[in-house]
N, C-alpha and C. Protein backbone atom coordinates (compact mmCIF):
# COMPACT_ATOMS: atom_id res chain seq x y z
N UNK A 1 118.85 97.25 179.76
CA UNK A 1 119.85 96.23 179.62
C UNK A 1 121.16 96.88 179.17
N UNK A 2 122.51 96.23 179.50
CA UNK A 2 123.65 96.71 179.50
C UNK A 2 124.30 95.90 177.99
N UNK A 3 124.83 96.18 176.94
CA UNK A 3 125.25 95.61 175.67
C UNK A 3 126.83 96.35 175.59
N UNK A 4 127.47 95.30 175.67
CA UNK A 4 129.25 95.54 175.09
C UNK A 4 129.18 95.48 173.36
N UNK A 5 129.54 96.45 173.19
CA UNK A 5 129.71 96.84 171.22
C UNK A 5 131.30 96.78 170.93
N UNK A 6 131.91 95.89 170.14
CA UNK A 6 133.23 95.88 169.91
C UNK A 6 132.69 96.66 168.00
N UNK A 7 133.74 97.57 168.55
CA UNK A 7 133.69 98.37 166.90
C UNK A 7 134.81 98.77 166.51
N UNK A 8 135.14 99.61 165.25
CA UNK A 8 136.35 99.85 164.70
C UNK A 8 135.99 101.23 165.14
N UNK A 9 137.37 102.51 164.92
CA UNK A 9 136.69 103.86 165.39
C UNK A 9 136.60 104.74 163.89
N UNK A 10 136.96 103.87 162.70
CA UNK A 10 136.66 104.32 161.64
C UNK A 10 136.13 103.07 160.23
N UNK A 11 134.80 103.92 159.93
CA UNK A 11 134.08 103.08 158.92
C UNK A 11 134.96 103.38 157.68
N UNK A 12 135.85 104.10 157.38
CA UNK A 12 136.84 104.28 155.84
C UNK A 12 138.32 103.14 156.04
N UNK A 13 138.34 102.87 157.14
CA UNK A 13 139.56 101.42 157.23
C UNK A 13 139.02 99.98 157.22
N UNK A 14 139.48 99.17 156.70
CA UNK A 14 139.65 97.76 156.67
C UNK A 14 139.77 97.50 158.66
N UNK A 15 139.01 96.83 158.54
CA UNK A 15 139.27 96.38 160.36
C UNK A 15 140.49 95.31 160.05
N UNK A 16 140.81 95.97 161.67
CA UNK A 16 142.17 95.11 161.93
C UNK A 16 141.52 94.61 163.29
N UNK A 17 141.85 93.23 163.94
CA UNK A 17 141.37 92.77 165.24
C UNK A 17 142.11 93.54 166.32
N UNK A 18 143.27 93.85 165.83
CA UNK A 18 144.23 94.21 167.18
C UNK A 18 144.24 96.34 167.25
N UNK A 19 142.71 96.63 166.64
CA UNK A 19 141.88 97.72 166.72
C UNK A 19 140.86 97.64 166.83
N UNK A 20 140.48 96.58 167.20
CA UNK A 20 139.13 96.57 168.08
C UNK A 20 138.73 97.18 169.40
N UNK A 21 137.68 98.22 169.33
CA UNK A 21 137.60 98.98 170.57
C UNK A 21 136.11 98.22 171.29
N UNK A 22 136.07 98.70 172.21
CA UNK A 22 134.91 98.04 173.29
C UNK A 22 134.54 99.64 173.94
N UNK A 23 132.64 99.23 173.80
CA UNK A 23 132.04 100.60 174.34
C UNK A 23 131.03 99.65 175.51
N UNK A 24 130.36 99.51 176.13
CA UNK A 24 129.58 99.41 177.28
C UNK A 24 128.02 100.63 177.34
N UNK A 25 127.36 100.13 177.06
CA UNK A 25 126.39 101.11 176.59
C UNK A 25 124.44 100.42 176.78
N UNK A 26 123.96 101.48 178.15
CA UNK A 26 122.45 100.66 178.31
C UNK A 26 121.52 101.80 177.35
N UNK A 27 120.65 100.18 177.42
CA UNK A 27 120.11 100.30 176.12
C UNK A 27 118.58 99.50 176.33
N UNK A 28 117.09 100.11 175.59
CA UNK A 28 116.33 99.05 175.15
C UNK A 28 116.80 97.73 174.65
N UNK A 29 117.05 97.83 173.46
CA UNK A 29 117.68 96.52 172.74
C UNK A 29 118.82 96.84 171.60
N UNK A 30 119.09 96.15 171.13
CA UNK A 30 119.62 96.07 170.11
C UNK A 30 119.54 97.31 169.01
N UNK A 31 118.20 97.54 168.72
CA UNK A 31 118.10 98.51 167.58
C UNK A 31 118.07 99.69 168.29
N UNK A 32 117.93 99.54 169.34
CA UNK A 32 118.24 101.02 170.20
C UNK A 32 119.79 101.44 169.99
N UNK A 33 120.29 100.05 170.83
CA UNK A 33 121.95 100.70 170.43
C UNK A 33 122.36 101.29 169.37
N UNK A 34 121.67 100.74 168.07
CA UNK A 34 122.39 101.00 166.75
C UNK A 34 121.59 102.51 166.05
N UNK A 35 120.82 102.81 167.27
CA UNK A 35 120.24 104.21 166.91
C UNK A 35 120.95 105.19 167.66
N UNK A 36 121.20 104.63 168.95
CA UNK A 36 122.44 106.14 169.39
C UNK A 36 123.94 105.67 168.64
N UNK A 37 124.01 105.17 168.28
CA UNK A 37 125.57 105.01 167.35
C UNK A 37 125.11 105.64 166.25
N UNK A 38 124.32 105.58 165.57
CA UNK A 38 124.22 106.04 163.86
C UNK A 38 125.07 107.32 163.37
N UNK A 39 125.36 108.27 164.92
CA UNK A 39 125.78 109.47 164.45
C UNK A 39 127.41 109.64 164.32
N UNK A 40 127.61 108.34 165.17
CA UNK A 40 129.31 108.19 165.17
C UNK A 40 130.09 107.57 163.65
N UNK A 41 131.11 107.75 163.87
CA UNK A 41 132.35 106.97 162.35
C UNK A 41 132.12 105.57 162.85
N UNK A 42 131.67 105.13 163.57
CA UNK A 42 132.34 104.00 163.96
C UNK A 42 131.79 102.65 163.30
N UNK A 43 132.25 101.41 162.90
CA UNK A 43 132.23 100.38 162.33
C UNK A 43 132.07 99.24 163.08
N UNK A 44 130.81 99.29 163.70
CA UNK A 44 130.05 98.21 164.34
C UNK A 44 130.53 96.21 163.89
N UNK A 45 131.14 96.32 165.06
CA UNK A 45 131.39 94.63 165.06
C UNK A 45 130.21 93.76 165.16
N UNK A 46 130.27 93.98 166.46
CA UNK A 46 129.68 92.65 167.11
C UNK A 46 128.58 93.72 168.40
N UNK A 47 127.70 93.68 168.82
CA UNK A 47 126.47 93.62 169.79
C UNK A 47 126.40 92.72 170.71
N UNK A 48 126.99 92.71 171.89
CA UNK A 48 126.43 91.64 172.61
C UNK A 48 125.80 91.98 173.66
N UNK A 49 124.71 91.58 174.45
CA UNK A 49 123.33 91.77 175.53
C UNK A 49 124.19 91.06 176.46
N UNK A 50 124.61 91.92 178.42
CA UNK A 50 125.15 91.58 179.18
C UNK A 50 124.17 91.14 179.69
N UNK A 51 124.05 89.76 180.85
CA UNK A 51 123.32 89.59 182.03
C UNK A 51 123.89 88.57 182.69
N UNK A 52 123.51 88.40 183.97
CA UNK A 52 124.02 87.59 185.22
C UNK A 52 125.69 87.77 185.26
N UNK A 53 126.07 86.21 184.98
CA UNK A 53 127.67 86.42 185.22
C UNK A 53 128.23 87.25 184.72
N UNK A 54 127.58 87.50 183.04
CA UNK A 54 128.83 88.05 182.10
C UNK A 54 128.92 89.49 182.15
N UNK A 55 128.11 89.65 182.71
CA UNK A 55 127.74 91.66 183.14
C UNK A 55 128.73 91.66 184.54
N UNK A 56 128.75 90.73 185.57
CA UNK A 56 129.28 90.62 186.80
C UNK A 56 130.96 90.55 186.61
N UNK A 57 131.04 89.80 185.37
CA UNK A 57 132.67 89.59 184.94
C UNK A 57 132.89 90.88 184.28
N UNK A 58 132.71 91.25 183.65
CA UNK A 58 132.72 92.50 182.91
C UNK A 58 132.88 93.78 183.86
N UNK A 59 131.71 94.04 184.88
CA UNK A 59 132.21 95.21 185.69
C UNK A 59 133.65 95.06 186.64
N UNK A 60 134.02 93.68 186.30
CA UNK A 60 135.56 93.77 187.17
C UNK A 60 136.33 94.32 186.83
N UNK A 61 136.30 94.35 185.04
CA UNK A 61 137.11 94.97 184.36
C UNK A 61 137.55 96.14 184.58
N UNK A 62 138.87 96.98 184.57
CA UNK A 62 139.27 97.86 184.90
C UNK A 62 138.67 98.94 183.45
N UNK A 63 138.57 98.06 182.36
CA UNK A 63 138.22 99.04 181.22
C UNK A 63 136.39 99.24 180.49
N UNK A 64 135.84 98.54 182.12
CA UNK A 64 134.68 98.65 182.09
C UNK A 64 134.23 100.42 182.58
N UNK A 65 133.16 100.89 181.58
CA UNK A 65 132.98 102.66 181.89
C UNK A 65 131.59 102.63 181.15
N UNK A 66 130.54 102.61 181.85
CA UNK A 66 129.22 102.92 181.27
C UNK A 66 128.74 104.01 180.76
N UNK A 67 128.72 104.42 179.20
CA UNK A 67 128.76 105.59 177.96
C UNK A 67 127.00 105.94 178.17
N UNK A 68 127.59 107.28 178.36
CA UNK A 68 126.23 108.44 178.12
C UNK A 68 125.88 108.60 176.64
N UNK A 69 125.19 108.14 176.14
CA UNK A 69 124.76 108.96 174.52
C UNK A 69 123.18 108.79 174.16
């Protein structure tokens, strides 16, 4: 399954919304994702699980890029 992760790119700042980054990243589930992230800075938002439309809307995106880790 395909999961969009909106995160900060540093866990030592206060999140700001208008630094919110977006990663694209397949995955078992959920705790999978948050096991290939563990090694990064980064400051986990939000997790969300793509399927049907919203995976279909999403690859239109020009800033859609499916992450190796």
């Amino acid at each position: 399954m395909i999961y969009k992760v909106l995160y900060q790119s540093s866990k030592d700042e206060i999140p700001v919304r208008e630094q919110t980054e977006t990663l694209y990243l397949e995955a078992a589930d959920i705790r999978d994702v948050r096991k290939k992230l563990a090694d990064k800075p980064y400051n986990v938002e939000f997790i969300q699980p793509l399927t049907g439309k919203f995976l279909g809307y999403e690859k239109k995106s020009a800033a859609f890029k499916l992450e190796k880790l």
